[in-house]
Protein backbone atom coordinates (compact mmCIF):
# COMPACT_ATOMS: atom_id res chain seq x y z
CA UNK A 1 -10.80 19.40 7.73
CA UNK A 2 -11.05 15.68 9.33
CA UNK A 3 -9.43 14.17 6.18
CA UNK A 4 -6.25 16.85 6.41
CA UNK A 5 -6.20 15.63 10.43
CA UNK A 6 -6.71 11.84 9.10
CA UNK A 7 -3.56 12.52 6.40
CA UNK A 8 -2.14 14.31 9.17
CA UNK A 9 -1.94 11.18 12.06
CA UNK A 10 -1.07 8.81 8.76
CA UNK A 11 1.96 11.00 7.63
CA UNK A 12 3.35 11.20 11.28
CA UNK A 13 2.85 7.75 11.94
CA UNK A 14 4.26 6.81 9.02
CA UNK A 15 7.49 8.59 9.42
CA UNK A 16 7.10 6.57 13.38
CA UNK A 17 6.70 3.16 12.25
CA UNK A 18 9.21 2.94 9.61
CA UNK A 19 11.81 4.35 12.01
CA UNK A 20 13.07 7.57 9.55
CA UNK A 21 12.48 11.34 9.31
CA UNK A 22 10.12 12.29 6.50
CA UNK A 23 11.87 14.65 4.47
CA UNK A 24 10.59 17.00 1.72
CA UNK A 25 10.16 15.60 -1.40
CA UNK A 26 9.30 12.42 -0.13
CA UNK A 27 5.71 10.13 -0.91
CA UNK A 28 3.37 9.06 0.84
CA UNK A 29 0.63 6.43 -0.98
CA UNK A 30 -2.29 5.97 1.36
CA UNK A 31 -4.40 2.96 -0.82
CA UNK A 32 -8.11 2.28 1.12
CA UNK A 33 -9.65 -0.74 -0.49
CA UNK A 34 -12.67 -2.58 -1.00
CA UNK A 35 -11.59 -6.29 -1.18
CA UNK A 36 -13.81 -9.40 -1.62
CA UNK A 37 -11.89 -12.37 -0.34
CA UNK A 38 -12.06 -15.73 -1.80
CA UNK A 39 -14.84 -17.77 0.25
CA UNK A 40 -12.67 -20.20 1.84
CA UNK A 41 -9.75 -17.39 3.08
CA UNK A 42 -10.22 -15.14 6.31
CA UNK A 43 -9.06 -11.78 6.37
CA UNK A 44 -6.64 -13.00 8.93
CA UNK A 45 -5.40 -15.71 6.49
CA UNK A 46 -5.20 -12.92 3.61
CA UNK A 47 -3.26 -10.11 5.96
CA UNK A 48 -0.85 -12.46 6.98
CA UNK A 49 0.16 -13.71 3.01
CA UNK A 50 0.01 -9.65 2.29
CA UNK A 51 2.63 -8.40 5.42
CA UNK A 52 4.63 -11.73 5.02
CA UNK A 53 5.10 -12.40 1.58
CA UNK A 54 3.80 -9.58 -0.74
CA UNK A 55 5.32 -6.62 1.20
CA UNK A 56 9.00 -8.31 1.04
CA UNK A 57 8.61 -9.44 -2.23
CA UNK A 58 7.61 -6.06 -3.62
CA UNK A 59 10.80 -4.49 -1.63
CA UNK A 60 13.52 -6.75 -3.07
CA UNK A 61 12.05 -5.96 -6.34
CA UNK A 62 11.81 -2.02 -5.84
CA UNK A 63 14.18 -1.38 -3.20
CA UNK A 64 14.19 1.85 -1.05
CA UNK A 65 10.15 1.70 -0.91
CA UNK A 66 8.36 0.94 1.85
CA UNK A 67 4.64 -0.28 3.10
CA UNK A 68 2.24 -0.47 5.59
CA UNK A 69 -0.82 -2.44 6.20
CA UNK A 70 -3.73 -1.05 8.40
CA UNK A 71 -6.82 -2.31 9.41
CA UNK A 72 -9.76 0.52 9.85
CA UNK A 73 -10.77 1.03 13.68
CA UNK A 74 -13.75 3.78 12.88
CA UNK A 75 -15.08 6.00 11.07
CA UNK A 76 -15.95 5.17 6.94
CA UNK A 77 -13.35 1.95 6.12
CA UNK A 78 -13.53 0.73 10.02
CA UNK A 79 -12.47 -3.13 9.47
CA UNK A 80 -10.91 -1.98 5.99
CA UNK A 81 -7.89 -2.68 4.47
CA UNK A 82 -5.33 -0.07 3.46
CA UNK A 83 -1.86 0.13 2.84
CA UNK A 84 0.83 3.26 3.38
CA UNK A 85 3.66 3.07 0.66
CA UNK A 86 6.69 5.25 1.12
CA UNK A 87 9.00 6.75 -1.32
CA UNK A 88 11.94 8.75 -0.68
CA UNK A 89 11.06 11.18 -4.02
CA UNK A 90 8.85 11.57 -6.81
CA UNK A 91 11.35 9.86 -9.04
CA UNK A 92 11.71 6.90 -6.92
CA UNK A 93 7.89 6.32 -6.68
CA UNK A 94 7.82 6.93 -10.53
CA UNK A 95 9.86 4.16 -11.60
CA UNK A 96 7.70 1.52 -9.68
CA UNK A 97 4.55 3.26 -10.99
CA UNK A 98 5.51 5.64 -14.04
CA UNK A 99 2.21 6.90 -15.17
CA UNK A 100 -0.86 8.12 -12.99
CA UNK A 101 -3.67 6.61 -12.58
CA UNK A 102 -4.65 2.47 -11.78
CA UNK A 103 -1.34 1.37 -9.78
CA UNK A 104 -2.42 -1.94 -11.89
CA UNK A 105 -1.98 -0.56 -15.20
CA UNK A 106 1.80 -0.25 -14.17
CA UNK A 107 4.11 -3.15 -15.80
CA UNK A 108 4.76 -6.19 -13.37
CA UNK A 109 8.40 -7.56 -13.60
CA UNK A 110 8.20 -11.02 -14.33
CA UNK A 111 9.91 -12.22 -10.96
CA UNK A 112 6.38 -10.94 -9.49
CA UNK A 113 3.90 -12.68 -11.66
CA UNK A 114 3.78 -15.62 -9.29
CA UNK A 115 2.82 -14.00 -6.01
CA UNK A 116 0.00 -12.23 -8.31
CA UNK A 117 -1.23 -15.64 -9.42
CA UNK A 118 -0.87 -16.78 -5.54
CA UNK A 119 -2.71 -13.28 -4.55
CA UNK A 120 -5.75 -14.67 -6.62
CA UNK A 121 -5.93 -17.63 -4.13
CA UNK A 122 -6.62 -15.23 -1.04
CA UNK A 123 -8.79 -12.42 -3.05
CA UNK A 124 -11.40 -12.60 -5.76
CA UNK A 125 -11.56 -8.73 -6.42
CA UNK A 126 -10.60 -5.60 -5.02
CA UNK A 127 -10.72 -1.84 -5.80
CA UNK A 128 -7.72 0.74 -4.97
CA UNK A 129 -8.75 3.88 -3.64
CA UNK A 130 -5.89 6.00 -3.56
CA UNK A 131 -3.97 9.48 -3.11
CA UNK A 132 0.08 9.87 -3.11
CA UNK A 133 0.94 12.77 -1.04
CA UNK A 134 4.36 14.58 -1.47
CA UNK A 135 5.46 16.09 2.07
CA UNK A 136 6.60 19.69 1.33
C-alpha cells in the first residue's frame, strides 16, 4: 500500500512538473539507483552534468521523452538518486528501449557515445532499479 501511494505522488507530480496532462497510454519510468561516484566528483558536481547535459542530450536524440531527476528525502533511497522518464505511449518508449529488461542492453546511437565516455568521469558504477508504469 505505501509503494501504490509513493507511485501515486510520483505519477501526479510528474504530470505537474513537466507542465502536461497524463493521458492513458502514456509511461512512466521511475529508475532508483545505487551509484558510486568517482572519488574526486561530488554528487552535486555529478547532478549538475546529469540535469544539464545528459537529460538534453538524450531529448534531442529521442524527442517527445522526457526526465526527471530526484534526490531521496526519506524513507529507503533518502539521499538517492532517481530519475522519472516520460513517454507519451508504449510505442514511443519502445523505440528508445525496444526490449525489456537492462535499459543498458538497449543500442546507443553513436551521437551519444561521448557523453557515456564523459559519464564515466563523474561515476564509477551504478545499478538501475526500475519499473515503467503505463497510466490506464
Amino acid at each position: 500500500m505505501k509503494k501504490l501511494l509513493i507511485v501515486t505522488a510520483l505519477v501526479l507530480f510528474a504530470g505537474i512538473a513537466f507542465g502536461q496532462t497524463l493521458t492513458k497510454g502514456s509511461v512512466i519510468g521511475v529508475h532508483n539507483y545505487s551509484i558510486t561516484l568517482q572519488p574526486d566528483v561530488t554528487m552535486n558536481q555529478f547532478l549538475e552534468f546529469w540535469t544539464n547535459t545528459v537529460i538534453p542530450e538524450f531529448e534531442k536524440v529521442w524527442p517527445g521523452g522526457k526526465e526527471l531527476v530526484m534526490i531521496g528525502d526519506r524513507g529507503k533511497h533518502k539521499y538517492g538518486f532517481a530519475t522519472i522518464s516520460y513517454f507519451e505511449s508504449v510505442e514511443q518508449r519502445n523505440k528508445i528501449f525496444p526490449t525489456e529488461g537492462d535499459p543498458n542492453d538497449a543500442p546507443v546511437p553513436e551521437i551519444l557515445v561521448p557523453i557515456f565516455e564523459e559519464l564515466s568521469k563523474y561515476i564509477l558504477s551504478y545499478e538501475d532499479d526500475y519499473t515503467d508504469y503505463v497510466i490506464q
